[in-house]
PDB file of N, CA and C in Angstrom:
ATOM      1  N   UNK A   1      29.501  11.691 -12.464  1.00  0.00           N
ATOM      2  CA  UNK A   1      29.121  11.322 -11.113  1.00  0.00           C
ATOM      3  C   UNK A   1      27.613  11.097 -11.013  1.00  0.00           C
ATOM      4  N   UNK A   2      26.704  11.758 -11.797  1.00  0.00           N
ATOM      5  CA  UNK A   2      25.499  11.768 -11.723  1.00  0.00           C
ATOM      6  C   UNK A   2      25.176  10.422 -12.052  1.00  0.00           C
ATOM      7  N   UNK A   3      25.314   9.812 -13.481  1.00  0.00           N
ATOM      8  CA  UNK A   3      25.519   8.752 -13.913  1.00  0.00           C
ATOM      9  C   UNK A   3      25.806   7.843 -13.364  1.00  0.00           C
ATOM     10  N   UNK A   4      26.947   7.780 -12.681  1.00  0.00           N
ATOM     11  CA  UNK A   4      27.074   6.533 -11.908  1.00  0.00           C
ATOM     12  C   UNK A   4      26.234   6.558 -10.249  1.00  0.00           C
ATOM     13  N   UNK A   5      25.904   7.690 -10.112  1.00  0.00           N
ATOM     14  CA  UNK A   5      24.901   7.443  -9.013  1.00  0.00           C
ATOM     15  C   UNK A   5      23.358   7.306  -9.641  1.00  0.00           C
ATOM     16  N   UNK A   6      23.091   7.691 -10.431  1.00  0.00           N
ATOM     17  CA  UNK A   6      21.732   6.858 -10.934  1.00  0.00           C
ATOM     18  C   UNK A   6      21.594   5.498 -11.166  1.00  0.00           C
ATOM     19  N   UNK A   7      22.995   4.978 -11.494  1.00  0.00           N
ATOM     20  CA  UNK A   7      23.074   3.338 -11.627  1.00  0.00           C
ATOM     21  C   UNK A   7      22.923   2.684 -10.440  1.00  0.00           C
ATOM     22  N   UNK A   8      23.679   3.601  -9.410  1.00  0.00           N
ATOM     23  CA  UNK A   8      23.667   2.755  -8.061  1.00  0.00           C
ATOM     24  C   UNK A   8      22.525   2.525  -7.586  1.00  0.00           C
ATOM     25  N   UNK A   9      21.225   3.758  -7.526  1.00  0.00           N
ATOM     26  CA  UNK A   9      19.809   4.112  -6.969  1.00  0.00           C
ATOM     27  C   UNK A   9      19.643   2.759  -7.847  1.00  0.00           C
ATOM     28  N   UNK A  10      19.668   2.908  -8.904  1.00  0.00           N
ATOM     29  CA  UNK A  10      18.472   1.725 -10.178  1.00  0.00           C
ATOM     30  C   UNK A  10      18.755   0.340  -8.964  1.00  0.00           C
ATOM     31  N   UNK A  11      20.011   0.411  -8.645  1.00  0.00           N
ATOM     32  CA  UNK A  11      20.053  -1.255  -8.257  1.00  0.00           C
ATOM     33  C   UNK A  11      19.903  -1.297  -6.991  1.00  0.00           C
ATOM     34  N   UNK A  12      20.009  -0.225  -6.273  1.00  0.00           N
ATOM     35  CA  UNK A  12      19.150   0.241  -4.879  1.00  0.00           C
ATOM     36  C   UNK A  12      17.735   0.109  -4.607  1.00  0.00           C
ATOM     37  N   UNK A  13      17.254  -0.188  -5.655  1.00  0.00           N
ATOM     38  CA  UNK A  13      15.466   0.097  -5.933  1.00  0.00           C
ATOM     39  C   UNK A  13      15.295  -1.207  -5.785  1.00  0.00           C
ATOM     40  N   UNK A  14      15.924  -2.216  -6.516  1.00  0.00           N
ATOM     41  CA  UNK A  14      15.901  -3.765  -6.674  1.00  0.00           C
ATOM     42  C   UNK A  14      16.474  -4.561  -5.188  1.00  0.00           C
ATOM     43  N   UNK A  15      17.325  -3.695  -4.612  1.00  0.00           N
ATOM     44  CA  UNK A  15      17.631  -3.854  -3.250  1.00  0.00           C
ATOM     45  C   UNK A  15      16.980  -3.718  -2.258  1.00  0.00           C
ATOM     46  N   UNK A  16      16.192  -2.753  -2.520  1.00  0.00           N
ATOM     47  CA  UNK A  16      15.209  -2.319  -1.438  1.00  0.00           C
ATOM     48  C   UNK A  16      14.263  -3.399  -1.607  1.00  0.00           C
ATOM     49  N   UNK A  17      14.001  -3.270  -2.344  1.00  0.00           N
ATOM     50  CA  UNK A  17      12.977  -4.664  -2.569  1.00  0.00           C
ATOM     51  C   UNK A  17      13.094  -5.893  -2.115  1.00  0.00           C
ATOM     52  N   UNK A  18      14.342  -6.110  -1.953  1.00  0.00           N
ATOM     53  CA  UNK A  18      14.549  -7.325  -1.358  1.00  0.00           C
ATOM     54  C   UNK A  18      14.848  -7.500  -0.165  1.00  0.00           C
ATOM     55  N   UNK A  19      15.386  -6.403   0.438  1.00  0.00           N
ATOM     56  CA  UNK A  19      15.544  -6.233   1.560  1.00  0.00           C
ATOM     57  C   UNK A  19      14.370  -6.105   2.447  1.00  0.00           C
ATOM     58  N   UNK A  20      13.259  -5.221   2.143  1.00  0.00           N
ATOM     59  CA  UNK A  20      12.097  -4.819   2.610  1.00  0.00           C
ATOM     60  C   UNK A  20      10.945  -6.031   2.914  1.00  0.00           C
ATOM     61  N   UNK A  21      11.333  -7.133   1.761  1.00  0.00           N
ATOM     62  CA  UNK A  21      10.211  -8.423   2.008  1.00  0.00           C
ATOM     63  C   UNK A  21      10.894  -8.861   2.476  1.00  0.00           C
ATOM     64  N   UNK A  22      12.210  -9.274   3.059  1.00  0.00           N
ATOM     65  CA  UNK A  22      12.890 -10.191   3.651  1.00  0.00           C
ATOM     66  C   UNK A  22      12.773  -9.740   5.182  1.00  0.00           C
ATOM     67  N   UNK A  23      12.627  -8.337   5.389  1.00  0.00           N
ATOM     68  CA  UNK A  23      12.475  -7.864   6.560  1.00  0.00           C
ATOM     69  C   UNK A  23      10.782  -7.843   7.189  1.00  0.00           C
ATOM     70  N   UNK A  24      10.097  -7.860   6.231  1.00  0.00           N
ATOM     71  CA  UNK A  24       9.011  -8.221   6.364  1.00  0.00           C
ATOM     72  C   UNK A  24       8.492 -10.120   7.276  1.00  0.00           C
ATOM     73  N   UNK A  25       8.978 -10.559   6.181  1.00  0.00           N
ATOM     74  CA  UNK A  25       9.292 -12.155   6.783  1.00  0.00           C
ATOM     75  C   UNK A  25      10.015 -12.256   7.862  1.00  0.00           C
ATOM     76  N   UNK A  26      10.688 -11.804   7.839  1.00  0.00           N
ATOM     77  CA  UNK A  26      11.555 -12.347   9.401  1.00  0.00           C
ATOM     78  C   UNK A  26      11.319 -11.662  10.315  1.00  0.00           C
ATOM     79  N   UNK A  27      10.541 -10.281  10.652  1.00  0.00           N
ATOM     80  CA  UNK A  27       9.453  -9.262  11.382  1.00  0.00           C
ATOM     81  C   UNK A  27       8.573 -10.551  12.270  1.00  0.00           C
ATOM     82  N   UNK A  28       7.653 -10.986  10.626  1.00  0.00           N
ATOM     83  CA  UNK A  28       6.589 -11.406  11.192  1.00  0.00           C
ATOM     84  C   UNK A  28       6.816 -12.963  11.864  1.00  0.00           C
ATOM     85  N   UNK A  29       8.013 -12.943  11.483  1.00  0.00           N
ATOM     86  CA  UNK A  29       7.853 -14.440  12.335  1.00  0.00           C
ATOM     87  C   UNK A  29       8.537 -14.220  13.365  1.00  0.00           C
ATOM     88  N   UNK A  30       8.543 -13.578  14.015  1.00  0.00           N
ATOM     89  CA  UNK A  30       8.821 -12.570  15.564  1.00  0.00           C
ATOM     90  C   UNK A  30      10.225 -12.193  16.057  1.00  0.00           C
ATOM     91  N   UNK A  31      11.093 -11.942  14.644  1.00  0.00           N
ATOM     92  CA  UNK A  31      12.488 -11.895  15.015  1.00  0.00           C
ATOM     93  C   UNK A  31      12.138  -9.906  15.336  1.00  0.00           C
ATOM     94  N   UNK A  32      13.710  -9.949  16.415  1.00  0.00           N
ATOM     95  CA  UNK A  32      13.501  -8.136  16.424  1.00  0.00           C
ATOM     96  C   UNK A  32      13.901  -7.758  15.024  1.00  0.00           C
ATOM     97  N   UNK A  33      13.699  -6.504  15.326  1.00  0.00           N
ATOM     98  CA  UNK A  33      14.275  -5.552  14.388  1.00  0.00           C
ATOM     99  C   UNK A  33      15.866  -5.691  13.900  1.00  0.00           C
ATOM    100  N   UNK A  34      16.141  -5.683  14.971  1.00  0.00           N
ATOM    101  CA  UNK A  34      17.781  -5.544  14.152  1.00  0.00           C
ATOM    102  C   UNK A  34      18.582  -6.696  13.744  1.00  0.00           C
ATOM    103  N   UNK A  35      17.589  -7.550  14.294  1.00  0.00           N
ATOM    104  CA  UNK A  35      18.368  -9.306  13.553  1.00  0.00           C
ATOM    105  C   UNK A  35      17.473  -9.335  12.102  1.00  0.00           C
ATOM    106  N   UNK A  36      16.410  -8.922  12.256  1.00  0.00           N
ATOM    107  CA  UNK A  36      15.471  -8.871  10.976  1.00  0.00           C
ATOM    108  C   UNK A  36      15.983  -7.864  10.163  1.00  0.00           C
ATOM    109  N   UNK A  37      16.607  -6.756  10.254  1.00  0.00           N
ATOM    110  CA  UNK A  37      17.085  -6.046   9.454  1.00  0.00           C
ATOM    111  C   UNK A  37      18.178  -6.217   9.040  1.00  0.00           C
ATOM    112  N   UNK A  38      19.240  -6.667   9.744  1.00  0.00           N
ATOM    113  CA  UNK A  38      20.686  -8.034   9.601  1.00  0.00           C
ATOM    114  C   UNK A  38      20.383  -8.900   8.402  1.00  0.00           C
ATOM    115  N   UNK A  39      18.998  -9.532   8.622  1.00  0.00           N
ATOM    116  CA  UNK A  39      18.897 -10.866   7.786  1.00  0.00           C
ATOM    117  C   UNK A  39      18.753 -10.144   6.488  1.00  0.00           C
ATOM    118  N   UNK A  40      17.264  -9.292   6.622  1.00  0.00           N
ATOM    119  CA  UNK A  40      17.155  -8.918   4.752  1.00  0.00           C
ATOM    120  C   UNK A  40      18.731  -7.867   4.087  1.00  0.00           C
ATOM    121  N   UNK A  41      19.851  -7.384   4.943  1.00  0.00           N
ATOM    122  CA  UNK A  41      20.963  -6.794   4.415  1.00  0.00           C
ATOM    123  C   UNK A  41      21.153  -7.695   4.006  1.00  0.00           C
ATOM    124  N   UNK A  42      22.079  -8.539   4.693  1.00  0.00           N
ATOM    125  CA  UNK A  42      22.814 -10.189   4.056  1.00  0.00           C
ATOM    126  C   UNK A  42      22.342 -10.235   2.956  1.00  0.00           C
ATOM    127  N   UNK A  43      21.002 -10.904   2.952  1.00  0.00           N
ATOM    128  CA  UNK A  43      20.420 -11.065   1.448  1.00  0.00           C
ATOM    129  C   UNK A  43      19.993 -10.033   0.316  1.00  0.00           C
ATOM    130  N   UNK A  44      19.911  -8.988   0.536  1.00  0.00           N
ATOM    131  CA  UNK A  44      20.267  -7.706  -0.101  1.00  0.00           C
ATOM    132  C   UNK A  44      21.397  -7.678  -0.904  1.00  0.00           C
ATOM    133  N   UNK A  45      22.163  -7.324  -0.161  1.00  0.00           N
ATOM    134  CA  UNK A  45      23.366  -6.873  -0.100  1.00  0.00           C
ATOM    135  C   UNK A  45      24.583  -7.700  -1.139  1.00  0.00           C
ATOM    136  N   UNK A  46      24.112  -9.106  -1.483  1.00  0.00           N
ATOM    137  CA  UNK A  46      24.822  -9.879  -2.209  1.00  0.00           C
ATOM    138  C   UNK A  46      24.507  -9.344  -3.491  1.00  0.00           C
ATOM    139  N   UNK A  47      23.432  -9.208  -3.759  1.00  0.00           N
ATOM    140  CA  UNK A  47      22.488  -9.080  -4.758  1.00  0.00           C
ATOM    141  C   UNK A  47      23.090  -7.750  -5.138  1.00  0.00           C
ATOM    142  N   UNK A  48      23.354  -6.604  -4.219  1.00  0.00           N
ATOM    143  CA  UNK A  48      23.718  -5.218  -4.444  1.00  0.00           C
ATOM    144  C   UNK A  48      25.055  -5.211  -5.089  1.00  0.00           C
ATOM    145  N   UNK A  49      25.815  -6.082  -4.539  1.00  0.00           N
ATOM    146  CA  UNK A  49      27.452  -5.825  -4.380  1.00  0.00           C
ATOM    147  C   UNK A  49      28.125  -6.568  -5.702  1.00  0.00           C
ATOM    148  N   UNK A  50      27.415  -7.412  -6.017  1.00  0.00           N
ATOM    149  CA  UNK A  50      27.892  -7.773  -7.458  1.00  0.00           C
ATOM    150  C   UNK A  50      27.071  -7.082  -8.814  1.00  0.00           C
ATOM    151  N   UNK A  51      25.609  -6.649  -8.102  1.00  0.00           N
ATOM    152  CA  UNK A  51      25.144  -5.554  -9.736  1.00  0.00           C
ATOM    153  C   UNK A  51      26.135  -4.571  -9.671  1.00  0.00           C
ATOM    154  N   UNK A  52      26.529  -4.008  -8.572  1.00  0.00           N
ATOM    155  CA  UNK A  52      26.881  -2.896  -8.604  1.00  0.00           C
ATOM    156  C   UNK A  52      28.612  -2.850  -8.964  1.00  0.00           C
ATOM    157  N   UNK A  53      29.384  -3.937  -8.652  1.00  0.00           N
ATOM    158  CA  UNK A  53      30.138  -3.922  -9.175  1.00  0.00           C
ATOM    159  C   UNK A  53      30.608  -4.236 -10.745  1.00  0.00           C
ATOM    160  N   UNK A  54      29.268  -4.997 -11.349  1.00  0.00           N
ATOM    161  CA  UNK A  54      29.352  -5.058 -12.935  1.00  0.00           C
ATOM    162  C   UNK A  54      28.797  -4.037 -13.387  1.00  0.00           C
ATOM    163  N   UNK A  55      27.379  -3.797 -13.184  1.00  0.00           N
ATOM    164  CA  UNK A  55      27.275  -2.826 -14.011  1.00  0.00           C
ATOM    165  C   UNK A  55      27.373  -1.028 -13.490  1.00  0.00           C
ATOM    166  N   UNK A  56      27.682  -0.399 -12.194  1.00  0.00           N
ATOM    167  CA  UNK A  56      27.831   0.796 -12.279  1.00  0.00           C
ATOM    168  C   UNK A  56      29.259   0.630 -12.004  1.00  0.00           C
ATOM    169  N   UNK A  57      29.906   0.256 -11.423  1.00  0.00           N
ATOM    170  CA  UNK A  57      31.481   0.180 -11.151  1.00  0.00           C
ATOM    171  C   UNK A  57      32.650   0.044 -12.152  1.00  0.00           C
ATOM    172  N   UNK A  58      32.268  -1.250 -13.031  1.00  0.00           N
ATOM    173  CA  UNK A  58      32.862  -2.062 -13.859  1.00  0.00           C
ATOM    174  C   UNK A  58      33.757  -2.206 -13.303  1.00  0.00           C
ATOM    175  N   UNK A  59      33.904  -3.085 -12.329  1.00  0.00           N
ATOM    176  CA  UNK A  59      35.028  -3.547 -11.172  1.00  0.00           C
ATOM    177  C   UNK A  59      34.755  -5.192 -10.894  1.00  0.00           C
ATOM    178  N   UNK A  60      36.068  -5.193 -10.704  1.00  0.00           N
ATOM    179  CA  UNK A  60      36.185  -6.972 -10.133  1.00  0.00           C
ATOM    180  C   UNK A  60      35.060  -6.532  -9.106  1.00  0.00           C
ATOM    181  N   UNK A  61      34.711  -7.944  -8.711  1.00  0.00           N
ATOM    182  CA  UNK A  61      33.806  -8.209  -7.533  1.00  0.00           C
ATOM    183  C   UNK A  61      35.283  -9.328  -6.579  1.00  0.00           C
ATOM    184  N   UNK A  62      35.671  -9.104  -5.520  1.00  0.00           N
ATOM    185  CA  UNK A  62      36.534 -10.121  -5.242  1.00  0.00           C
ATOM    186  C   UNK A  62      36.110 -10.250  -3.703  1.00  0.00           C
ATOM    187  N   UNK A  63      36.577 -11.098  -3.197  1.00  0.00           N
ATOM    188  CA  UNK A  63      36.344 -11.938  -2.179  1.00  0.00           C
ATOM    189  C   UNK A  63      36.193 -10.862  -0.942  1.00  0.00           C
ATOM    190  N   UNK A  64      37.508 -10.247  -0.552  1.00  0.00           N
ATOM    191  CA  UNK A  64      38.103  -9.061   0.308  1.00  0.00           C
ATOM    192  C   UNK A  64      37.233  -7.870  -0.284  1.00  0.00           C
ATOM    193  N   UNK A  65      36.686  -7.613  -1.186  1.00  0.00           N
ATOM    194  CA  UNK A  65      36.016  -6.110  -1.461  1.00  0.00           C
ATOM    195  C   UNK A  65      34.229  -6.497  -0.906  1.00  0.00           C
ATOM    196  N   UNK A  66      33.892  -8.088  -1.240  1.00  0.00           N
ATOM    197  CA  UNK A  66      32.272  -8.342  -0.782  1.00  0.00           C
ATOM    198  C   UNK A  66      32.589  -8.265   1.004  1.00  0.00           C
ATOM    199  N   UNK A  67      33.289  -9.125   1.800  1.00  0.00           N
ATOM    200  CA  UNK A  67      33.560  -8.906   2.651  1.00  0.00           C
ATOM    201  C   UNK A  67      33.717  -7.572   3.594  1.00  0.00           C
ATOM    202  N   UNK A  68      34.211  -6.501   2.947  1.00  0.00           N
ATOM    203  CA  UNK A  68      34.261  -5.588   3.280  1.00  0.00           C
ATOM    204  C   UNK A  68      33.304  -4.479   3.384  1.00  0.00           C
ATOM    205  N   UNK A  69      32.998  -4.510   1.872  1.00  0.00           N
ATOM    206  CA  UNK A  69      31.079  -3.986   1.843  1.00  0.00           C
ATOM    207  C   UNK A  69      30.560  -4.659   3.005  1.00  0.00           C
ATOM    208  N   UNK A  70      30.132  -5.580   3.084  1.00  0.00           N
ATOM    209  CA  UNK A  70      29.300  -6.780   3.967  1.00  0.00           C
ATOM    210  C   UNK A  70      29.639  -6.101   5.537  1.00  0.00           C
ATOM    211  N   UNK A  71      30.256  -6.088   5.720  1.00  0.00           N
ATOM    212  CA  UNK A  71      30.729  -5.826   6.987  1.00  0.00           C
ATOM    213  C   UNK A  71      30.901  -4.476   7.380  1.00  0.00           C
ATOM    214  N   UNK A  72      30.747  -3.297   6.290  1.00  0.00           N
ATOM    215  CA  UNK A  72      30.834  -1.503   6.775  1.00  0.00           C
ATOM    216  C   UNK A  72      29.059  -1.727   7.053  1.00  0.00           C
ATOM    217  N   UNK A  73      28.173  -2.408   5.941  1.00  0.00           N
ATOM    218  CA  UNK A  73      26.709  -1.776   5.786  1.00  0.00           C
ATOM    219  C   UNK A  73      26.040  -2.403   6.916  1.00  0.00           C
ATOM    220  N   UNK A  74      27.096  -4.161   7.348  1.00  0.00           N
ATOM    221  CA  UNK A  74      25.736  -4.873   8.071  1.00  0.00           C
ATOM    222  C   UNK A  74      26.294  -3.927   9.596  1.00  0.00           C
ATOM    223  N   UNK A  75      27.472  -3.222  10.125  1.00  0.00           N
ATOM    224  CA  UNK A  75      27.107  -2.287  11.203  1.00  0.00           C
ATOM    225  C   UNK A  75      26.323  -1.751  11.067  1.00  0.00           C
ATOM    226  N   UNK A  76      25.941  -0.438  10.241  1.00  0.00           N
ATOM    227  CA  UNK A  76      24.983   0.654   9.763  1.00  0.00           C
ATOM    228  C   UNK A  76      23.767  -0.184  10.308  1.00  0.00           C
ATOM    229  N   UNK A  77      22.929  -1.695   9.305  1.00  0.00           N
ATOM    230  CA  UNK A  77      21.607  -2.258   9.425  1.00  0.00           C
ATOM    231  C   UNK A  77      21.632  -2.362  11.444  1.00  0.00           C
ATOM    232  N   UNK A  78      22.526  -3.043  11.907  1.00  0.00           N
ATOM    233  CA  UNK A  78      22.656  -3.366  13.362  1.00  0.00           C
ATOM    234  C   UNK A  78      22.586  -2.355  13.810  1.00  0.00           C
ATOM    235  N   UNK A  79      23.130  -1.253  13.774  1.00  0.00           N
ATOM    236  CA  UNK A  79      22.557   0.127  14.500  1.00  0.00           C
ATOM    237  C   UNK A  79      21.822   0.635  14.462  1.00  0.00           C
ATOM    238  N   UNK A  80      21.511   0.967  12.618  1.00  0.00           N
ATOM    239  CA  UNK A  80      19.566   1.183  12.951  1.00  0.00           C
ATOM    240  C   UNK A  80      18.703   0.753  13.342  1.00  0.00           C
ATOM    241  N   UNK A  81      18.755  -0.591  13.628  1.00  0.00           N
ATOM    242  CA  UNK A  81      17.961  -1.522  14.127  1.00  0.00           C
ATOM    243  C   UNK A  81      18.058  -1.465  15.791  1.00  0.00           C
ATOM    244  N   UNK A  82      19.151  -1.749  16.349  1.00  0.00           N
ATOM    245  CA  UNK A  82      19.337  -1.372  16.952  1.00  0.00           C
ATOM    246  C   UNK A  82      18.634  -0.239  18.730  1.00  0.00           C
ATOM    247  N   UNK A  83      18.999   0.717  17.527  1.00  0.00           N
ATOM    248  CA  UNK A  83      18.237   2.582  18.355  1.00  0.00           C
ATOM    249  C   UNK A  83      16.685   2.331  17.627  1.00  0.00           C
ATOM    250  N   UNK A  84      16.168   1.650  16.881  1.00  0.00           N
ATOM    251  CA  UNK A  84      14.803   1.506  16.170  1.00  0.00           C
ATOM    252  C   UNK A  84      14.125   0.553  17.488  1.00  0.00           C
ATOM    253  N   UNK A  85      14.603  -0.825  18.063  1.00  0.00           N
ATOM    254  CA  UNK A  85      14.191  -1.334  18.835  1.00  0.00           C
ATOM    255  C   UNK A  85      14.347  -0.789  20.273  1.00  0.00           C
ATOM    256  N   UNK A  86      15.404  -0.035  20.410  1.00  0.00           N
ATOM    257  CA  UNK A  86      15.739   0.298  21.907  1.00  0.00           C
ATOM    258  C   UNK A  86      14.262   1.714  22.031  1.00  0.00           C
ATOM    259  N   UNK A  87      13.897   2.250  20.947  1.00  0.00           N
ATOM    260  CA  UNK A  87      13.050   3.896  20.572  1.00  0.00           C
ATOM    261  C   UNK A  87      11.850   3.435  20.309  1.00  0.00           C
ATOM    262  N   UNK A  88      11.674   2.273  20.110  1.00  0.00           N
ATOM    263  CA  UNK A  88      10.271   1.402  19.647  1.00  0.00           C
ATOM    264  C   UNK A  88       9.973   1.868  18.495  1.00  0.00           C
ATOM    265  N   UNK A  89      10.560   2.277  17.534  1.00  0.00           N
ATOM    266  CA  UNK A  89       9.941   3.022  16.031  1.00  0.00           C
ATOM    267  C   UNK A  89       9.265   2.060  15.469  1.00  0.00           C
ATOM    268  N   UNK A  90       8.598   2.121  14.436  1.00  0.00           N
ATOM    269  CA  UNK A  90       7.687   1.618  13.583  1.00  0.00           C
ATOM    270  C   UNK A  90       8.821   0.733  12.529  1.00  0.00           C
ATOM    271  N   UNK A  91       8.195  -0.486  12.550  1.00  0.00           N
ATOM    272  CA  UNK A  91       9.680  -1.117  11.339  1.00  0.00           C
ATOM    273  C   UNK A  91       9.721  -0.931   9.797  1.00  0.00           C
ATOM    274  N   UNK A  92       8.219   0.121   9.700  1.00  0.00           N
ATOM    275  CA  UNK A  92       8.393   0.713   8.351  1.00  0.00           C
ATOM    276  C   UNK A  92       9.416   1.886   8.472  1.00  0.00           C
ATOM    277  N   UNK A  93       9.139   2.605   9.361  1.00  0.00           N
ATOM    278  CA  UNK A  93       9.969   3.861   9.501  1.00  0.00           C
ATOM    279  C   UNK A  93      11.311   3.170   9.866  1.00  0.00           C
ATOM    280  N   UNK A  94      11.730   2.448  10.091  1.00  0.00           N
ATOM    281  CA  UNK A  94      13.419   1.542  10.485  1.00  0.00           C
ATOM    282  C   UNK A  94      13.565   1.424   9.049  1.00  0.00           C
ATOM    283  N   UNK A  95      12.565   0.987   8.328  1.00  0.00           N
ATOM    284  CA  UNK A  95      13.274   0.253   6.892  1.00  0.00           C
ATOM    285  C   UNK A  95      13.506   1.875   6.153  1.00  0.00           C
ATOM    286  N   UNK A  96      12.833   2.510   6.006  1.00  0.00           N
ATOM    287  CA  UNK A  96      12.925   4.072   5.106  1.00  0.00           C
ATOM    288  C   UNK A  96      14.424   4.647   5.565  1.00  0.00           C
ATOM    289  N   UNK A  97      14.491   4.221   6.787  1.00  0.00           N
ATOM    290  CA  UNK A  97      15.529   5.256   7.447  1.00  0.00           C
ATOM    291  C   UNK A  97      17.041   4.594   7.025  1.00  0.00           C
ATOM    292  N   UNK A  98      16.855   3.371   7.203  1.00  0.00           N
ATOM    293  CA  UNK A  98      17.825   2.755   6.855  1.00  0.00           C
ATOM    294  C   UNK A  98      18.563   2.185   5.070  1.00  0.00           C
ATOM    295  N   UNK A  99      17.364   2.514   4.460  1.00  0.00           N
ATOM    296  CA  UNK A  99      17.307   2.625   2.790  1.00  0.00           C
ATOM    297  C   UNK A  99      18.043   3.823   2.579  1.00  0.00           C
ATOM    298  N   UNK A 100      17.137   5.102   2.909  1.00  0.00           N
ATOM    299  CA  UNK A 100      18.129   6.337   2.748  1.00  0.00           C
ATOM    300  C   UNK A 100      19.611   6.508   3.245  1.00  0.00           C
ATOM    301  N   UNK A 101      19.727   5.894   4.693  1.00  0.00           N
ATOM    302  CA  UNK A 101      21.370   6.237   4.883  1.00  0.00           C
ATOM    303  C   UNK A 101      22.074   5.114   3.970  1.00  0.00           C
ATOM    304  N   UNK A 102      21.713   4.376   3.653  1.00  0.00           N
ATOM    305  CA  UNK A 102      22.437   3.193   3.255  1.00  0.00           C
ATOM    306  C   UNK A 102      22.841   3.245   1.547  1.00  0.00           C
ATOM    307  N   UNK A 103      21.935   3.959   1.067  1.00  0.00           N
ATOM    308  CA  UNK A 103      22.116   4.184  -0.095  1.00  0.00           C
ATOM    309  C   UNK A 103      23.523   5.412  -0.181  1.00  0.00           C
ATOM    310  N   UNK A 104      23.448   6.398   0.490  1.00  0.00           N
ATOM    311  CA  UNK A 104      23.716   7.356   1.284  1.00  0.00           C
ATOM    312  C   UNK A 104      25.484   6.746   0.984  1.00  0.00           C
ATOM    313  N   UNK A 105      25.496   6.625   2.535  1.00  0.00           N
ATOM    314  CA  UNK A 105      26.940   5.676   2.909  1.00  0.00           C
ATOM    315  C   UNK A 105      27.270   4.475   1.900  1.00  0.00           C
ATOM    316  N   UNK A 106      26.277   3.450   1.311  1.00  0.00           N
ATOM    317  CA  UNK A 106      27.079   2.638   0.255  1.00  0.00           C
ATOM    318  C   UNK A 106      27.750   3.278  -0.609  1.00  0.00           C
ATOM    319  N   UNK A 107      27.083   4.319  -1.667  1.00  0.00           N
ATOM    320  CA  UNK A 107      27.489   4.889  -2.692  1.00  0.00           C
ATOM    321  C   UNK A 107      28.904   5.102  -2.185  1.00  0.00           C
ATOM    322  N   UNK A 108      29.264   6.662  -1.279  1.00  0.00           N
ATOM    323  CA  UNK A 108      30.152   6.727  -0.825  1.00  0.00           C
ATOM    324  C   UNK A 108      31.258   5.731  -0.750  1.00  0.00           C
ATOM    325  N   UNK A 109      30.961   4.572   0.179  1.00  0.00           N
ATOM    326  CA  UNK A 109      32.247   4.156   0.589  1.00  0.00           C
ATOM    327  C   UNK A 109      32.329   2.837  -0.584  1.00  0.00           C
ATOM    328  N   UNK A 110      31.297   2.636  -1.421  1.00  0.00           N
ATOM    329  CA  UNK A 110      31.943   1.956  -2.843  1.00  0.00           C
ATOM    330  C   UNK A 110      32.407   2.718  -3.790  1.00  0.00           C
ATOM    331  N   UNK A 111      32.310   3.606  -4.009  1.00  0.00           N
ATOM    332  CA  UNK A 111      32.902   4.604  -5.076  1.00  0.00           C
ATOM    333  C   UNK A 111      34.584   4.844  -4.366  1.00  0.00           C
ATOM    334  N   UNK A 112      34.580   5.709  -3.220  1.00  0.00           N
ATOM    335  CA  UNK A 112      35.921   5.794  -2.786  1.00  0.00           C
ATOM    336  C   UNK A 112      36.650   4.889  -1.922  1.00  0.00           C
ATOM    337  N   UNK A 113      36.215   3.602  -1.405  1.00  0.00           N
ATOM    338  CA  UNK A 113      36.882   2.628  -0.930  1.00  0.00           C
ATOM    339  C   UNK A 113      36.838   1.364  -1.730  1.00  0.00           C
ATOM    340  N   UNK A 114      35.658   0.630  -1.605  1.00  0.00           N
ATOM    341  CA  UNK A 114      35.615  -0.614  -2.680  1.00  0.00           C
ATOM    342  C   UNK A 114      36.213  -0.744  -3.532  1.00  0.00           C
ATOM    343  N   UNK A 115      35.618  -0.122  -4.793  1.00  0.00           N
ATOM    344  CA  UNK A 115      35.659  -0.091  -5.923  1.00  0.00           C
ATOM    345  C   UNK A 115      36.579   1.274  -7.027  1.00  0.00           C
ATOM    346  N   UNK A 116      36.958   1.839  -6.149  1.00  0.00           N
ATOM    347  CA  UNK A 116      38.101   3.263  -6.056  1.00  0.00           C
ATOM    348  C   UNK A 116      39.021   3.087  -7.404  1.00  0.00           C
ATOM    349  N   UNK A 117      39.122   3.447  -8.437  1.00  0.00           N
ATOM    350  CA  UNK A 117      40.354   3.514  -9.682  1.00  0.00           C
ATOM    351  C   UNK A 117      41.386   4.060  -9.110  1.00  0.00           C
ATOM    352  N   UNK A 118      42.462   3.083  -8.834  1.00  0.00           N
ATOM    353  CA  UNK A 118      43.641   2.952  -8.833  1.00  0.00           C
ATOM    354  C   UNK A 118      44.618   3.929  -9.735  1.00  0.00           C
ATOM    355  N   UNK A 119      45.152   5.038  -9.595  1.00  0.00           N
ATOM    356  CA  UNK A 119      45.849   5.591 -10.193  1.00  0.00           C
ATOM    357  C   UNK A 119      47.099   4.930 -10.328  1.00  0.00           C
TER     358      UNK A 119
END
């Protein structure tokens, strides 16, 4: 378990990264928070859902499992964003907050929903 959650962080790190300048860009060109945090998931999140299904999962990547990821995490981004714009937080402190749960809740619900071994 350790193992495969160090794989997930490694490609979480590369996620964050992409997520964080994408949220950066679409910040500064005066989108809110939670459409700006929407946008860099999307583009994140593609990037996440197929490393993570080759190399920590070793799982198909299929149509119905990206979809499904896509659609548990981009609620999570819309809500933090969300209570971040309605609370006025800082959109560094939106992005930290939302890295940690997200890493958090992805792991989780790709290990036992996504990507789950079929007995």
């Amino acid at each position: 378990m350790v193992k495969l959650f160090s794989r997930y962080a490694t490609i979480g790190v590369l996620n964050t990264l992409i997520h964080w300048i994408t949220f950066a860009i679409c910040f500064e060109r005066g989108l809110a928070q939670s459409l700006s945090n929407f946008i860099a998931f999307c583009m994140a999140v593609t990037f996440s859902f197929f490393a993570n299904a080759r190399w920590t999962f070793n799982s198909e990547a299929t149509t119905i499992r990206y979809i499904m990821y896509v659609f548990f995490m981009g609620m999570i981004a819309v809500m933090i964003g969300s209570y971040a714009d309605r609370l006025k937080v800082s959109p560094v402190v939106t992005l930290v907050v939302f890295s940690g749960i997200s890493l958090v809740c992805g792991f989780i619900y790709s290990k036992y929903i996504i990507f789950r071994v079929r007995k």
